[in-house]
C-alpha atoms as a PDB file:
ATOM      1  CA  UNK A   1       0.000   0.000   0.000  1.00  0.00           C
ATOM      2  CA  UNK A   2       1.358   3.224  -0.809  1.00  0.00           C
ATOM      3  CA  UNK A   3       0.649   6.637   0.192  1.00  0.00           C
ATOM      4  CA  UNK A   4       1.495   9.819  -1.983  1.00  0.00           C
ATOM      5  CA  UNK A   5       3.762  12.298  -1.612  1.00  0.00           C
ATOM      6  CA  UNK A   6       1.022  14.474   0.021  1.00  0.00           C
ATOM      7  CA  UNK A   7       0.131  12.265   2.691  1.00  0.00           C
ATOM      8  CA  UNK A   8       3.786  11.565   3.480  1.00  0.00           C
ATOM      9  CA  UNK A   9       4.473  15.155   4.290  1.00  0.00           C
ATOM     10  CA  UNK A  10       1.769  15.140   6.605  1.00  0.00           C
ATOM     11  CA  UNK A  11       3.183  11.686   8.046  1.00  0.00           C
ATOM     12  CA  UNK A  12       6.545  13.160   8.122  1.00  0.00           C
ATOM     13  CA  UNK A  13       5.892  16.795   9.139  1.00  0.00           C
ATOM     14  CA  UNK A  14       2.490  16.713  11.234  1.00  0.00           C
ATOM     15  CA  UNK A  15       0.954  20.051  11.822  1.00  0.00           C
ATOM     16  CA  UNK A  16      -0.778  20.864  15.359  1.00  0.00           C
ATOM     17  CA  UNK A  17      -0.041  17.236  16.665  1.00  0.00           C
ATOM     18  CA  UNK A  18      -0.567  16.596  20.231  1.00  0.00           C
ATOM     19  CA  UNK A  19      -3.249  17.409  22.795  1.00  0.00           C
ATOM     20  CA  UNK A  20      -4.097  21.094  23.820  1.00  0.00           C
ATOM     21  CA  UNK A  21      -4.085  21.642  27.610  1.00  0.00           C
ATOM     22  CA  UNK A  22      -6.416  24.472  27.334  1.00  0.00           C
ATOM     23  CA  UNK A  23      -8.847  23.290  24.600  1.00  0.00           C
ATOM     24  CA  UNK A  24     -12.514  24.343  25.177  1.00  0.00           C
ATOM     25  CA  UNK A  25     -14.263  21.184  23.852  1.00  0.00           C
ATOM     26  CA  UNK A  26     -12.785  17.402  22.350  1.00  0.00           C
ATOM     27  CA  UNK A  27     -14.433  15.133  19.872  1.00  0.00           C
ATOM     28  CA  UNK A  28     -13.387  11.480  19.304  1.00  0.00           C
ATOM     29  CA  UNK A  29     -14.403   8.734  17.059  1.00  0.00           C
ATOM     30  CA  UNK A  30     -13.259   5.635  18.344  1.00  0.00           C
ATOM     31  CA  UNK A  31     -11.825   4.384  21.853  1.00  0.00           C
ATOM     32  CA  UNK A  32      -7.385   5.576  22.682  1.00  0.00           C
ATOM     33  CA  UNK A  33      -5.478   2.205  22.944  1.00  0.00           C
ATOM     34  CA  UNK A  34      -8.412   0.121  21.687  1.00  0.00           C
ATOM     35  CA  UNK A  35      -7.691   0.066  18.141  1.00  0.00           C
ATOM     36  CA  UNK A  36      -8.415   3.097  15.520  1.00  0.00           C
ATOM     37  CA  UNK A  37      -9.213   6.431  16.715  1.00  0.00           C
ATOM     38  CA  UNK A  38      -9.177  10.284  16.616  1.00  0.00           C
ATOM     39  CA  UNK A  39      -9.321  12.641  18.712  1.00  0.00           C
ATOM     40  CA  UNK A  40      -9.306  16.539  18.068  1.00  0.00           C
ATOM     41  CA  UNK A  41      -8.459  19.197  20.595  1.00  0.00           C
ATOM     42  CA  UNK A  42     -10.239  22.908  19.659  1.00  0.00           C
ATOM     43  CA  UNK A  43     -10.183  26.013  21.317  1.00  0.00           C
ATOM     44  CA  UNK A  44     -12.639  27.975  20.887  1.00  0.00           C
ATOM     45  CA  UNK A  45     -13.278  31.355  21.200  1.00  0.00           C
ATOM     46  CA  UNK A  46     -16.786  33.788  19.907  1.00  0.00           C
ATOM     47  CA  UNK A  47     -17.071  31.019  17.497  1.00  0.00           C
ATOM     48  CA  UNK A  48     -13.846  30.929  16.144  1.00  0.00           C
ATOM     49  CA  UNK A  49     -11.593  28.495  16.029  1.00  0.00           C
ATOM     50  CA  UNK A  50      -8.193  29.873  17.017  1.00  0.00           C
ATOM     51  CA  UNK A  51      -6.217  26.605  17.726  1.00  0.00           C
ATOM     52  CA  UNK A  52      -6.616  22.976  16.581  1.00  0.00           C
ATOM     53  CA  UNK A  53      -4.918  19.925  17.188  1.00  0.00           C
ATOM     54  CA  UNK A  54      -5.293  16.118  17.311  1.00  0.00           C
ATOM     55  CA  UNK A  55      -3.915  12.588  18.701  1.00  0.00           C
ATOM     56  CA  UNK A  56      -5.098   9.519  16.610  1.00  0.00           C
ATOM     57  CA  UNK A  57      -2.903   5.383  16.971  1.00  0.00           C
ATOM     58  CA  UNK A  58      -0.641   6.411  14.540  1.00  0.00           C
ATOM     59  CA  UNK A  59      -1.567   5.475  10.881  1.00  0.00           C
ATOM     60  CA  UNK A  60      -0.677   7.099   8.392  1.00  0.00           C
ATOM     61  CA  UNK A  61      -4.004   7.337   6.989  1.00  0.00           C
ATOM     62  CA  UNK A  62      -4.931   8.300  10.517  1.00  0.00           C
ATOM     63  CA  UNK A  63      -2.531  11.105  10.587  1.00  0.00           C
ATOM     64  CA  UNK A  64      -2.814  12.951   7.340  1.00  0.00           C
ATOM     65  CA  UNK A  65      -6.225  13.422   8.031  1.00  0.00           C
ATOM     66  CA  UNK A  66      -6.091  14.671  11.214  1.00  0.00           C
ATOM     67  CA  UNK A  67      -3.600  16.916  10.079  1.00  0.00           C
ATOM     68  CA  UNK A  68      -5.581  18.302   7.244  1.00  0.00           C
ATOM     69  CA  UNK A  69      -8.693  18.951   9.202  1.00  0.00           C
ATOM     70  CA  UNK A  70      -6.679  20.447  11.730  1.00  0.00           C
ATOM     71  CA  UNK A  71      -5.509  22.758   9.014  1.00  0.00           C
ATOM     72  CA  UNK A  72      -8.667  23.720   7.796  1.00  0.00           C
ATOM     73  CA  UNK A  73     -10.343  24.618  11.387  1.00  0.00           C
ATOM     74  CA  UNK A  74      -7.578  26.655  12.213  1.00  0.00           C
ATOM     75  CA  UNK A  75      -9.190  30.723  11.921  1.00  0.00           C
ATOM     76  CA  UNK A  76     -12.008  29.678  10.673  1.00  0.00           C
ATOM     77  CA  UNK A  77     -15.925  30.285  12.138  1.00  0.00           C
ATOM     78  CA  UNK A  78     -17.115  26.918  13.702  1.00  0.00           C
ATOM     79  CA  UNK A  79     -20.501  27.188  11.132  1.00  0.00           C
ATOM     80  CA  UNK A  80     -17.950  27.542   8.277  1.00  0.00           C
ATOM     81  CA  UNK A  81     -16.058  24.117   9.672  1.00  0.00           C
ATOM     82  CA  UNK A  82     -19.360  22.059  10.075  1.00  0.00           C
ATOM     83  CA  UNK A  83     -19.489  21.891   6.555  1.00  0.00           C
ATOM     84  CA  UNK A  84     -16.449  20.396   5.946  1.00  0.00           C
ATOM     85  CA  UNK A  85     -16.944  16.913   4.701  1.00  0.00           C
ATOM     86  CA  UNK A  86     -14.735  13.988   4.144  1.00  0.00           C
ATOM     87  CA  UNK A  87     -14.670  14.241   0.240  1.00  0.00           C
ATOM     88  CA  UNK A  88     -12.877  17.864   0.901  1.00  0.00           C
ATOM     89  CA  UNK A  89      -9.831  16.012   3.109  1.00  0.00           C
ATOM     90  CA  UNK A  90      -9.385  13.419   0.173  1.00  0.00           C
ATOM     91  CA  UNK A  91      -9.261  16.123  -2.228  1.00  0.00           C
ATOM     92  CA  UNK A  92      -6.791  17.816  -0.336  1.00  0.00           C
ATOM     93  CA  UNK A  93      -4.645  14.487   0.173  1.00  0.00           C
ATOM     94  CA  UNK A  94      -5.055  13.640  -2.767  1.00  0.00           C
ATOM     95  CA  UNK A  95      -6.782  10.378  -2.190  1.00  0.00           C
ATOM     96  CA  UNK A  96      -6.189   7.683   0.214  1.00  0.00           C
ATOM     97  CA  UNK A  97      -5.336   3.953  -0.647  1.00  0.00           C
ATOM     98  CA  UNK A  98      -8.356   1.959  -0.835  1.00  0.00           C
ATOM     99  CA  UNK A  99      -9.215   0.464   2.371  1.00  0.00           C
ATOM    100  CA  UNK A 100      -8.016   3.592   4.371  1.00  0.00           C
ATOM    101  CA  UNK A 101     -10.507   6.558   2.899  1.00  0.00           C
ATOM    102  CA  UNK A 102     -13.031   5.996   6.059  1.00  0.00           C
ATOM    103  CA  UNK A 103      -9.672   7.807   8.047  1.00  0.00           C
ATOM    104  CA  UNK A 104     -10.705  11.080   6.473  1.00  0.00           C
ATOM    105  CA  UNK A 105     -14.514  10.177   7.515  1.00  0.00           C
ATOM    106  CA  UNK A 106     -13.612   9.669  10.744  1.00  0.00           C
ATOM    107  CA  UNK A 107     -11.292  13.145  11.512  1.00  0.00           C
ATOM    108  CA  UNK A 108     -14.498  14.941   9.964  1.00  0.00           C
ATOM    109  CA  UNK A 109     -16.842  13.292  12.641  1.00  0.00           C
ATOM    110  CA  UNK A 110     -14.042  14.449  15.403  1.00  0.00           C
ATOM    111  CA  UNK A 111     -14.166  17.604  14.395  1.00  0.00           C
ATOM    112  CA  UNK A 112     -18.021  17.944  14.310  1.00  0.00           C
ATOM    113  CA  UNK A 113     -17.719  15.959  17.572  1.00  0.00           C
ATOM    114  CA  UNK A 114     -15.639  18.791  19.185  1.00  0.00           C
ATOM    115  CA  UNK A 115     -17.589  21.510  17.314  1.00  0.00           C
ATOM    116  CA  UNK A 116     -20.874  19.999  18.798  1.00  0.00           C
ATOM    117  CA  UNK A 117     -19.414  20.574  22.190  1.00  0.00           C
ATOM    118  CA  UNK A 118     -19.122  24.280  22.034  1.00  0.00           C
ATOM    119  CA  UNK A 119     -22.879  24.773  22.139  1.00  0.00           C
END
């Protein structure tokens, strides 16, 4: 199975990895140490965003997308970020080996997870 150059980077060079001691809410799809999982840290402030991070088992799959949505919450309004879906991480992976495309689902559902939490 091989990932593209894309996802590597994000493997290789993770952005806003780690938890975040003061985020405001969490979501997580799936159960730490139990197998596949994702968990994204937010803080948020006035319904922004204004950091974003994650912890997921490691994958690569896993990672990339955890990176990218992390990415795209970052600054952005948490109405704007509800609409993200998991087509819009593939695209901007550009695609995940079959088998592994439900990581991207589940970094979505996180985020909405966390977002959901701020209400």
């Amino acid at each position: 199975m091989a990932f593209n150059d894309t996802v590597m980077d994000h493997v290789l060079n993770p952005r806003n990895s780690g938890p975040l001691d003061d985020a405001t809410c969490i979501g997580c799809v799936g159960i730490p140490g139990e197998g596949r999982y994702i968990k994204i840290y937010l803080v948020v402030m006035d319904d922004s965003i204004r950091r974003a991070s994650y912890e997921c088992n490691g994958c690569p799959a896993s990672i990339a997308s955890a990176s990218v949505v992390c990415q795209i919450a970052k600054g952005r309004g948490t109405d704007v970020v509800d609409m993200i879906e998991a087509t819009d991480v593939l695209i901007l992976l550009n695609g995940l080996p079959e088998g592994k495309e439900e990581m991207a689902g589940m970094a979505v559902e996180a985020l909405r997870l966390a977002i959901d939490k701020t209400d």
